[in-house]
Protein backbone atom coordinates (compact mmCIF):
# COMPACT_ATOMS: atom_id res chain seq x y z
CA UNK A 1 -59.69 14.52 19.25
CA UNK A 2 -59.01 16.71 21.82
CA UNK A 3 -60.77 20.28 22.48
CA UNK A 4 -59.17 22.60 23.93
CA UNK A 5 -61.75 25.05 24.75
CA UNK A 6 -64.27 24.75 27.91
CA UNK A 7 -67.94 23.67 27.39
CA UNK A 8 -70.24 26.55 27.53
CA UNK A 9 -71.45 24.77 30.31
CA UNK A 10 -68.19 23.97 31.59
CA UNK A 11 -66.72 27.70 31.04
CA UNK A 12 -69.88 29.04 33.41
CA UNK A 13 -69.38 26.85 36.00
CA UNK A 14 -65.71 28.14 36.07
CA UNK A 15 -66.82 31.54 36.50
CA UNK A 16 -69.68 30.67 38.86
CA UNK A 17 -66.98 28.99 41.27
CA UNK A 18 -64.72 32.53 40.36
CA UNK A 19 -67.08 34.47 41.32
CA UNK A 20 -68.74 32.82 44.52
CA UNK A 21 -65.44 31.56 45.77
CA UNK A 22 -64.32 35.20 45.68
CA UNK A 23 -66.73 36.66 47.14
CA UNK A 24 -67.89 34.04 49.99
CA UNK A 25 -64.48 31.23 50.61
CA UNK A 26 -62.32 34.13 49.99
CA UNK A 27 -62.18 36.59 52.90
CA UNK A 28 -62.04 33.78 55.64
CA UNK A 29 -58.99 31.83 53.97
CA UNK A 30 -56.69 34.22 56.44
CA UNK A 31 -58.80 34.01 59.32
CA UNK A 32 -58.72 29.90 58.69
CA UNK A 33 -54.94 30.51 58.88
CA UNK A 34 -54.79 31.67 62.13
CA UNK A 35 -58.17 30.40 63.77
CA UNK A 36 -58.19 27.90 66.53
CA UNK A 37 -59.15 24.42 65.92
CA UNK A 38 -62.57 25.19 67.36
CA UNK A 39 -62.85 28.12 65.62
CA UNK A 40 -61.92 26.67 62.49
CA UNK A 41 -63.53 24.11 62.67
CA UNK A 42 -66.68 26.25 62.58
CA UNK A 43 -65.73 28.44 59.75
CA UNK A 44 -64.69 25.10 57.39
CA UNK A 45 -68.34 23.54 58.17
CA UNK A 46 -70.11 27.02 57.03
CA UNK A 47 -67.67 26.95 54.16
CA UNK A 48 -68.81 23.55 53.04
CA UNK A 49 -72.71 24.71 53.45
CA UNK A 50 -72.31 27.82 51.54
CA UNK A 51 -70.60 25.94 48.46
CA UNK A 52 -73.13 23.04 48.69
CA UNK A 53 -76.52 25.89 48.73
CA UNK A 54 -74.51 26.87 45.47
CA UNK A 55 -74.21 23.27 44.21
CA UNK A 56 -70.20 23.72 43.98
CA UNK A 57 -69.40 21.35 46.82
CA UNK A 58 -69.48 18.23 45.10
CA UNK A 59 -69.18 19.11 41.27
CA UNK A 60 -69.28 16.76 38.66
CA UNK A 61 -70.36 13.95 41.35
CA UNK A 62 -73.48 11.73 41.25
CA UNK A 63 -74.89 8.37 41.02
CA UNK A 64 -74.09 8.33 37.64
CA UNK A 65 -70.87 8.78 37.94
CA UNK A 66 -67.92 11.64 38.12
CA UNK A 67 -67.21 14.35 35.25
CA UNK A 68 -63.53 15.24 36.57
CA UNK A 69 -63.89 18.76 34.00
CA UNK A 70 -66.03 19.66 36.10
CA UNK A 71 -64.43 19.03 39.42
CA UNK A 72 -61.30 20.62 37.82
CA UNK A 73 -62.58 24.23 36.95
CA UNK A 74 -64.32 24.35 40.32
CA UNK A 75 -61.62 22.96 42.01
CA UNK A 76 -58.87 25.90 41.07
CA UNK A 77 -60.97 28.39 41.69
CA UNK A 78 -61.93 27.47 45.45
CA UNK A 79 -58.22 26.41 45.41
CA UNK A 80 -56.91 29.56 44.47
CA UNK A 81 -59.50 31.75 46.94
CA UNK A 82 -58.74 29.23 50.08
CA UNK A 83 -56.33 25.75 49.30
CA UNK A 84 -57.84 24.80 52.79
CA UNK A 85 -61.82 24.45 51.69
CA UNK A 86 -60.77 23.17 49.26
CA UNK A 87 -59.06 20.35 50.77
CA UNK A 88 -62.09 19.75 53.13
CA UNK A 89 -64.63 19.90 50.46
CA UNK A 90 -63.21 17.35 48.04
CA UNK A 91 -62.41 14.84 51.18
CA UNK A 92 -66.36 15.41 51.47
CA UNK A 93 -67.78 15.95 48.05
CA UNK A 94 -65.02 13.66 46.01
CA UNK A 95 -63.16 11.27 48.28
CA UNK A 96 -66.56 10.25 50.25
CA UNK A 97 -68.93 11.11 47.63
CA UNK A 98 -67.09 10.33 44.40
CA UNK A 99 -66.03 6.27 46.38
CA UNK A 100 -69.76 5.91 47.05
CA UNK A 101 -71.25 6.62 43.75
CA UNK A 102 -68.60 4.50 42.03
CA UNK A 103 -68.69 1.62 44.54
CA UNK A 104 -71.49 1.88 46.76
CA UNK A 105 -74.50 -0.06 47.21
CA UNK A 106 -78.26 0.92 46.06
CA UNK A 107 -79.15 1.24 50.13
CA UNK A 108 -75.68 2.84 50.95
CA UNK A 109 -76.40 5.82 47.88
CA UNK A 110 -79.80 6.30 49.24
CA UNK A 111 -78.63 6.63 52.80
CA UNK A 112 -75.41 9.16 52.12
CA UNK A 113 -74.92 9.83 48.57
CA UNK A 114 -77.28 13.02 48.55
CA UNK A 115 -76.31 13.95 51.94
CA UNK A 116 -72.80 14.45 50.95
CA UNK A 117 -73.39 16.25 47.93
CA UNK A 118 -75.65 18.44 49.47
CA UNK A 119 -73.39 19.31 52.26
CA UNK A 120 -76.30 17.90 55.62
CA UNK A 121 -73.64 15.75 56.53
CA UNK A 122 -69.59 15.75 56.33
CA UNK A 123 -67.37 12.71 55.25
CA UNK A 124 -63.55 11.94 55.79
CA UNK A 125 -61.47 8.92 54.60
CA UNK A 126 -59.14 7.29 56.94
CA UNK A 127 -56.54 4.97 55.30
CA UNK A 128 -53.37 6.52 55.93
CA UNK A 129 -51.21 4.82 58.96
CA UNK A 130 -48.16 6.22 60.70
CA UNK A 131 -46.80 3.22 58.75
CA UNK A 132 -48.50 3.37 55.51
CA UNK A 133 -49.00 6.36 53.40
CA UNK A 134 -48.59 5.42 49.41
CA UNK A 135 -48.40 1.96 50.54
CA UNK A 136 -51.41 1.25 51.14
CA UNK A 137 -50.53 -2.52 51.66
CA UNK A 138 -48.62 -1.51 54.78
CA UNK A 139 -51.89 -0.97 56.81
CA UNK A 140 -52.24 -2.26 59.89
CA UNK A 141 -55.64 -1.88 60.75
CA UNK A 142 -57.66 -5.18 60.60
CA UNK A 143 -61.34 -6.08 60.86
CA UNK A 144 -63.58 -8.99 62.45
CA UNK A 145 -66.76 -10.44 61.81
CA UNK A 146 -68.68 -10.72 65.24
CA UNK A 147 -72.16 -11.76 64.90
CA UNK A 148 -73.06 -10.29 61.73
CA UNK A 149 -71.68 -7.11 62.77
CA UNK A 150 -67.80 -6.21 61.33
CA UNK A 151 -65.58 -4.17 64.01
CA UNK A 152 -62.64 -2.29 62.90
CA UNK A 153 -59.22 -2.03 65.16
CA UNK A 154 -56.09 0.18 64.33
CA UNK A 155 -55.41 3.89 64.19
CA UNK A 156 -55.40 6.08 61.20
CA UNK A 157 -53.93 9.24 61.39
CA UNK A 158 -53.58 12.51 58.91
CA UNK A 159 -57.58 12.06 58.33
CA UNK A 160 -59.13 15.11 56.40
CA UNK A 161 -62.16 16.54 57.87
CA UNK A 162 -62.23 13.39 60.68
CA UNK A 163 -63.01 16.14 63.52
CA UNK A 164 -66.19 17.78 61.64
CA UNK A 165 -67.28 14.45 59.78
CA UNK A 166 -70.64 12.67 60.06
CA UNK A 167 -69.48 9.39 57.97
CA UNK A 168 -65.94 7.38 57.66
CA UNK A 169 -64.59 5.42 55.03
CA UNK A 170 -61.93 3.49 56.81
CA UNK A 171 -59.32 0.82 54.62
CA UNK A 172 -58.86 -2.38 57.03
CA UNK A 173 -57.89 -5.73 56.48
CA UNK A 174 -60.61 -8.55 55.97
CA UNK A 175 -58.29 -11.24 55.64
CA UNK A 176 -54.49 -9.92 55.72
CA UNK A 177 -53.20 -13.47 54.73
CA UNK A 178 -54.66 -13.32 51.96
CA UNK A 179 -53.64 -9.26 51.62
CA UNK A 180 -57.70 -8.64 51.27
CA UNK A 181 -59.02 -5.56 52.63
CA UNK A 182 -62.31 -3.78 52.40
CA UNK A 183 -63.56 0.09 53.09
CA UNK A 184 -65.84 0.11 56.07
CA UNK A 185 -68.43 2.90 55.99
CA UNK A 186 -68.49 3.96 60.00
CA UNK A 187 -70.85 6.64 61.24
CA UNK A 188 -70.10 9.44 63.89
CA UNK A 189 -70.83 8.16 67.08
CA UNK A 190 -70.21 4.19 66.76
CA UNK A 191 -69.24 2.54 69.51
CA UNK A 192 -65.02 2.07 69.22
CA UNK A 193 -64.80 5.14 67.66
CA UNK A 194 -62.81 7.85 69.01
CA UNK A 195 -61.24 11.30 67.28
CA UNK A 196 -57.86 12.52 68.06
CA UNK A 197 -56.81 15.75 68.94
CA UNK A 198 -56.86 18.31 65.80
CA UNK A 199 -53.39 17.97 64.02
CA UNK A 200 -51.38 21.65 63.42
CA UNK A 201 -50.15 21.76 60.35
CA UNK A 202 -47.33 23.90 58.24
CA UNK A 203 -49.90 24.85 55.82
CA UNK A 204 -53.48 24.40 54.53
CA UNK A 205 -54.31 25.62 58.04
CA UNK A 206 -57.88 25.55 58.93
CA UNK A 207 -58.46 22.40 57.05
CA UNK A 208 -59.29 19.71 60.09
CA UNK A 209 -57.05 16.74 60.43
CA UNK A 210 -56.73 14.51 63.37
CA UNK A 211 -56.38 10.81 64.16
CA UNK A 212 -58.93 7.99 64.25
CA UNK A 213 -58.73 5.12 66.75
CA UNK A 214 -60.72 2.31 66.95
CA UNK A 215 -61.34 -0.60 69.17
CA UNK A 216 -63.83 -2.50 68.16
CA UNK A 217 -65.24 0.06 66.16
CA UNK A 218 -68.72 -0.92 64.62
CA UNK A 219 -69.15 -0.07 61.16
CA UNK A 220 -72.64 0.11 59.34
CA UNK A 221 -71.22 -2.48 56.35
CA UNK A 222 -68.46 -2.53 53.49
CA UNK A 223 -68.72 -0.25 50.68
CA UNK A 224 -70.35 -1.88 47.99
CA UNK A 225 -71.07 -4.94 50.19
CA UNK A 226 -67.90 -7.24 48.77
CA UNK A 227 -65.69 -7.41 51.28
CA UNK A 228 -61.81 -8.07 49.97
CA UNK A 229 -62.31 -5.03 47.00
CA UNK A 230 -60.74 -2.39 49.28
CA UNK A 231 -57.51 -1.57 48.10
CA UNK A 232 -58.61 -1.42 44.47
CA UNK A 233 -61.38 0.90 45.45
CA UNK A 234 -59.21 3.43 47.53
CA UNK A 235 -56.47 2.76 44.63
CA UNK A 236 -59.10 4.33 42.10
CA UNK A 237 -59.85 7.12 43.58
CA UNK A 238 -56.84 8.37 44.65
CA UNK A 239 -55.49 7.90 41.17
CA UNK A 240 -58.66 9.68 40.02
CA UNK A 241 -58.25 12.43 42.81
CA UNK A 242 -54.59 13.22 41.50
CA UNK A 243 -56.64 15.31 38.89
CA UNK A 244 -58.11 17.08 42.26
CA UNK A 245 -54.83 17.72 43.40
CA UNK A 246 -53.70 19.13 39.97
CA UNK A 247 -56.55 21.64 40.46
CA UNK A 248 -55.19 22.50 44.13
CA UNK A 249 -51.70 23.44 43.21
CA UNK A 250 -52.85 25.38 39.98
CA UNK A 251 -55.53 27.41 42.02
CA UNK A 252 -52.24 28.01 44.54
CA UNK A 253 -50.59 29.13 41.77
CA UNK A 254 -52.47 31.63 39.97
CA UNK A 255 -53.56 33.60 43.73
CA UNK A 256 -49.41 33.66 43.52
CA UNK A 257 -49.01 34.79 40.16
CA UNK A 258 -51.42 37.20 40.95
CA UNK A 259 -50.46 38.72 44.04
CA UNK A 260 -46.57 39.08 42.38
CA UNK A 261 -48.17 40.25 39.31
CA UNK A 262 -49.85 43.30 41.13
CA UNK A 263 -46.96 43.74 43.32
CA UNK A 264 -44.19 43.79 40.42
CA UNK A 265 -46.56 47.11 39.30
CA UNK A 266 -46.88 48.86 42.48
CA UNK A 267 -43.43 48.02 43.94
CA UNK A 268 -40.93 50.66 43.12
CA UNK A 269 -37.38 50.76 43.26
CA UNK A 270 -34.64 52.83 42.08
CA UNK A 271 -38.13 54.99 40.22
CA UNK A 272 -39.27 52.13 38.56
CA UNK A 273 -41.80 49.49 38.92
CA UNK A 274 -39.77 46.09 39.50
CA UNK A 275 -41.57 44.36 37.39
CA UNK A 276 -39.73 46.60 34.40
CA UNK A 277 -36.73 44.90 35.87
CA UNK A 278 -35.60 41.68 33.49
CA UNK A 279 -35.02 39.46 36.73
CA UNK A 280 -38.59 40.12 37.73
CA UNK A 281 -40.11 40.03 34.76
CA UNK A 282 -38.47 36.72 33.81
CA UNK A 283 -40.13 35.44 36.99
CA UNK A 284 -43.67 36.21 36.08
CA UNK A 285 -42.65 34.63 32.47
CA UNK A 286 -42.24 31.39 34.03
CA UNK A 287 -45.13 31.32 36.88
CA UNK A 288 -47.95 31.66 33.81
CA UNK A 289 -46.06 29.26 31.73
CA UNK A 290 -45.73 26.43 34.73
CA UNK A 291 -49.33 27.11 35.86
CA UNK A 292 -50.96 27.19 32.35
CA UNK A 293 -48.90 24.01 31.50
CA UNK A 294 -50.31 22.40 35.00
CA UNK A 295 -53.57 23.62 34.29
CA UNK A 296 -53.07 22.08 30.77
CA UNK A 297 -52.06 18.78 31.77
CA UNK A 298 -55.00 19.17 34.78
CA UNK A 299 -57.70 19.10 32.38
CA UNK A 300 -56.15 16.43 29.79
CA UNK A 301 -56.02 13.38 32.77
CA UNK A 302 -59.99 14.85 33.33
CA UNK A 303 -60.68 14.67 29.60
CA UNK A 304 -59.11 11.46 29.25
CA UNK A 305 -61.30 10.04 32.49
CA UNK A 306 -64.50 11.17 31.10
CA UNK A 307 -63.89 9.71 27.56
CA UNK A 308 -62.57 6.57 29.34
CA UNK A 309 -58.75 6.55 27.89
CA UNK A 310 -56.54 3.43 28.53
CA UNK A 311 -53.89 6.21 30.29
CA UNK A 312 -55.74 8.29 31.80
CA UNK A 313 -54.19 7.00 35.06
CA UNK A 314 -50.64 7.73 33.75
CA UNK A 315 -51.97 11.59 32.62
CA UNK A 316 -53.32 12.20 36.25
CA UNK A 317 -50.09 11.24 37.38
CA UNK A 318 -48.37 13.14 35.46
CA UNK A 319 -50.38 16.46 36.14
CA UNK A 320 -49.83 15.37 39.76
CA UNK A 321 -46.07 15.53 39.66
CA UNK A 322 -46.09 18.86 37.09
CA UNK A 323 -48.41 20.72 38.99
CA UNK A 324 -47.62 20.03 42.19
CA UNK A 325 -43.56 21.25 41.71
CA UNK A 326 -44.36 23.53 39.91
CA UNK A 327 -46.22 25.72 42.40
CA UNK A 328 -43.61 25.06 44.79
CA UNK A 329 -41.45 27.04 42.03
CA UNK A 330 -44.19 29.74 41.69
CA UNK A 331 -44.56 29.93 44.96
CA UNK A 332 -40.86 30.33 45.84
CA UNK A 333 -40.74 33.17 43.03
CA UNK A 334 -43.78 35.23 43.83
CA UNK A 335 -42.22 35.15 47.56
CA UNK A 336 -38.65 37.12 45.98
CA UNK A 337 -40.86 39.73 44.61
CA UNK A 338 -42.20 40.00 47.57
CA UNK A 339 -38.89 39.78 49.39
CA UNK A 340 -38.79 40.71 53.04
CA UNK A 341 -42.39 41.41 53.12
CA UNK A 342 -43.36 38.45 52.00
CA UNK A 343 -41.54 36.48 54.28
CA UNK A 344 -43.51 38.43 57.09
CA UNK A 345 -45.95 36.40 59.21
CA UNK A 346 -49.59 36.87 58.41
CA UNK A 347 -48.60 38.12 54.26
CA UNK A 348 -51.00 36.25 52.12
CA UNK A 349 -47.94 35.33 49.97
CA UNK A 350 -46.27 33.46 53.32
CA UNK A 351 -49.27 31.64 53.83
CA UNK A 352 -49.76 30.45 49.96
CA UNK A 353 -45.78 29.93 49.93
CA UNK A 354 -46.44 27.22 52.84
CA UNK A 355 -49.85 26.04 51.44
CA UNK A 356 -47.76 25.46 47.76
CA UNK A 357 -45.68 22.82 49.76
CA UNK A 358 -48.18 20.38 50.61
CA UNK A 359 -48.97 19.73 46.89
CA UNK A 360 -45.75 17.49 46.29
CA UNK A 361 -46.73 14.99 48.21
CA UNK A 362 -50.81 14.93 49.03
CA UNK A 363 -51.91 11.34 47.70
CA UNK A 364 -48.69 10.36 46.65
CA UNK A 365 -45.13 11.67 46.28
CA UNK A 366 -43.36 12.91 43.32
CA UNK A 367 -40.79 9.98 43.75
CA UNK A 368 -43.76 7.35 44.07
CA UNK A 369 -45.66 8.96 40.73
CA UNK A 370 -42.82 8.99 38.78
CA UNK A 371 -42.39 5.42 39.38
CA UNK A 372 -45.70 4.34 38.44
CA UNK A 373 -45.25 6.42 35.22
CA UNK A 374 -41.68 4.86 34.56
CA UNK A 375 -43.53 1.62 35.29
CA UNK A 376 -45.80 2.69 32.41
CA UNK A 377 -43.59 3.32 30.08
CA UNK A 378 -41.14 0.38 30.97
CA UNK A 379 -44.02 -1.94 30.13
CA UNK A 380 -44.43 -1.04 27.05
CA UNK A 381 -41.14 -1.88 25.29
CA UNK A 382 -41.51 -5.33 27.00
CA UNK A 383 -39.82 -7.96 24.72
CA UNK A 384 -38.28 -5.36 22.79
């Protein structure tokens, strides 16, 4: 049976994350807009330390395992003060964190799993390919075992956080004939390693992206130490992070429903507040219906992960898809209240309008999601 209200716990942490993401992620989230890549670059790494001193970087992660509640109430809030940190700090504290307390090894916790939760070093994952995005069997990059000691060749590009990162989780081939593939942990610094120039993006500025080539690049071991699990590890938690994303595009939406909440009261015309206007008020109808129904759907794939429910994949997926059009829609709507000053460069409603657009297809498209949940439901009228 489901329950519908928070945790005491759970409801505290939510306002913890309000609060602190308000007050300290906040206020930089333009300035990350507009910064240079060295300069924000700088600003995302101080980000990361403040929410790790407040124990919000990696929520709900540890070596016994992930509570996805948890990483879902934190998540929209840091999402809705700056979609950027958050980006970078569940790369870090999820991606990185979250793969090596599911998969890792007792020696490979030890060395990084604290470290990443407590923000001393940074981690990125590199398994997209200009080739391969949902597809992960597309990849290109392969592996070799020379003397003990497995090097990596292939470029990844679109890697989160891969200019500020310490560690690198990178999806190669072990034996492509036999479509085996492992996830290399690589540290900053090996030799065959080299970082691309920082990728501009349309939005979720700030948030560092760049290429990864390697030649030969020495990695420290597999994750987990079985070579050939790869794809099934990276699978899992991108299925798992859809919840993540879920939590991205809701905390989008409600700093949009917000800001075209407080502007259909102040905004005037013809002597009256627009919002008195039907069209408008229809419009702020819908965003709080689409974002409470995304935020709904949010927390039953994370409530169906921590109780361990046969479809809790198919429920992530389907929050995915939800959420992530629907702030595109909420997004689109808070910028015609706006109207022409919206549309102005440097209006926090322009920037969360081109954040908003990123959600449809981060770790996985809408058209790729709703296969796998046609798939789902395909399978089971099998026979019938």
């Amino acid at each position: 049976m489901i329950d519908y209200e928070l945790k005491e716990a759970e409801a505290l942490l939510k306002l913890k994350a309000l609060d602190f993401a308000g007050k300290k992620i906040a206020p930089n989230a333009a300035r990350l807009d507009t910064a240079s890549h060295e300069q924000a670059c700088t600003i995302m790494k101080e980000n990361l330390k403040k929410l790790a001193a407040e124990e919000l970087l990696a929520t709900g992660v540890s070596e016994a395992g992930i509570d996805l509640i948890s990483h879902f109430v934190v998540g929209e809030e840091i999402a809705k003060a700056c979609a950027a940190t958050w980006l970078s700090a569940r790369t870090t504290g999820f991606r990185c964190a979250g793969a090596m307390a599911l998969f890792g090894t007792a020696d490979q916790k030890a060395r990084y799993l604290n470290p990443l939760i407590k923000g001393e070093i940074t981690g990125a994952v590199a398994y997209t390919e200009d080739g391969a995005g949902s597809d992960l069997g597309s990849i290109s990059a392969e592996a070799v075992l020379d003397s003990g000691v497995w090097k990596i060749s292939g470029l990844k590009d679109l890697a989160i956080n891969a200019p500020i990162a310490d560690v690198f989780m990178v999806l190669a081939w072990t034996d492509k004939a036999a479509h085996a593939a492992s996830v290399f942990v690589v540290d900053k610094g090996a030799p065959g390693l080299t970082i691309g120039e920082t990728v501009a993006t349309l939005g979720i500025c700030g948030c560092p992206v760049a290429p990864i080539n390697l030649n030969n690049a020495v990695a420290t071991g597999i994750l987990g130490d079985e070579p050939g699990k790869g794809l099934a590890q990276v699978a899992k938690i991108l299925e798992m992070g859809r919840v993540g994303v879920a939590a991205l595009s809701v905390g989008i939406g409600t700093a949009c429903m917000e800001k075209a909440t407080a502007q259909a009261k102040t905004r005037k015309a013809f002597g009256k507040p627009i919002g008195i206007y039907q069209e408008v008020g229809f419009k702020l109808a819908d965003m709080f219906t689409f974002n409470d129904l995304g935020r709904a759907l949010g927390l039953r794939a994370a409530w169906a992960y921590n109780t361990k429910e046969n479809e809790a994949e198919i429920l992530a997926a389907c929050a995915k898809v939800f959420a992530g059009e629907a702030v595109t829609k909420i997004a689109n709507w808070s910028m015609q209240v706006f109207a022409g000053h919206g549309y102005v460069k440097g209006a926090e409603i322009e920037r969360l309008y081109r954040d908003a657009r990123f959600c449809e297809f981060c770790e996985g498209t809408s058209e790729v999601l709703r296969t796998v949940i046609a798939k789902n439901e395909l399978d089971k009228f099998k026979g019938a």
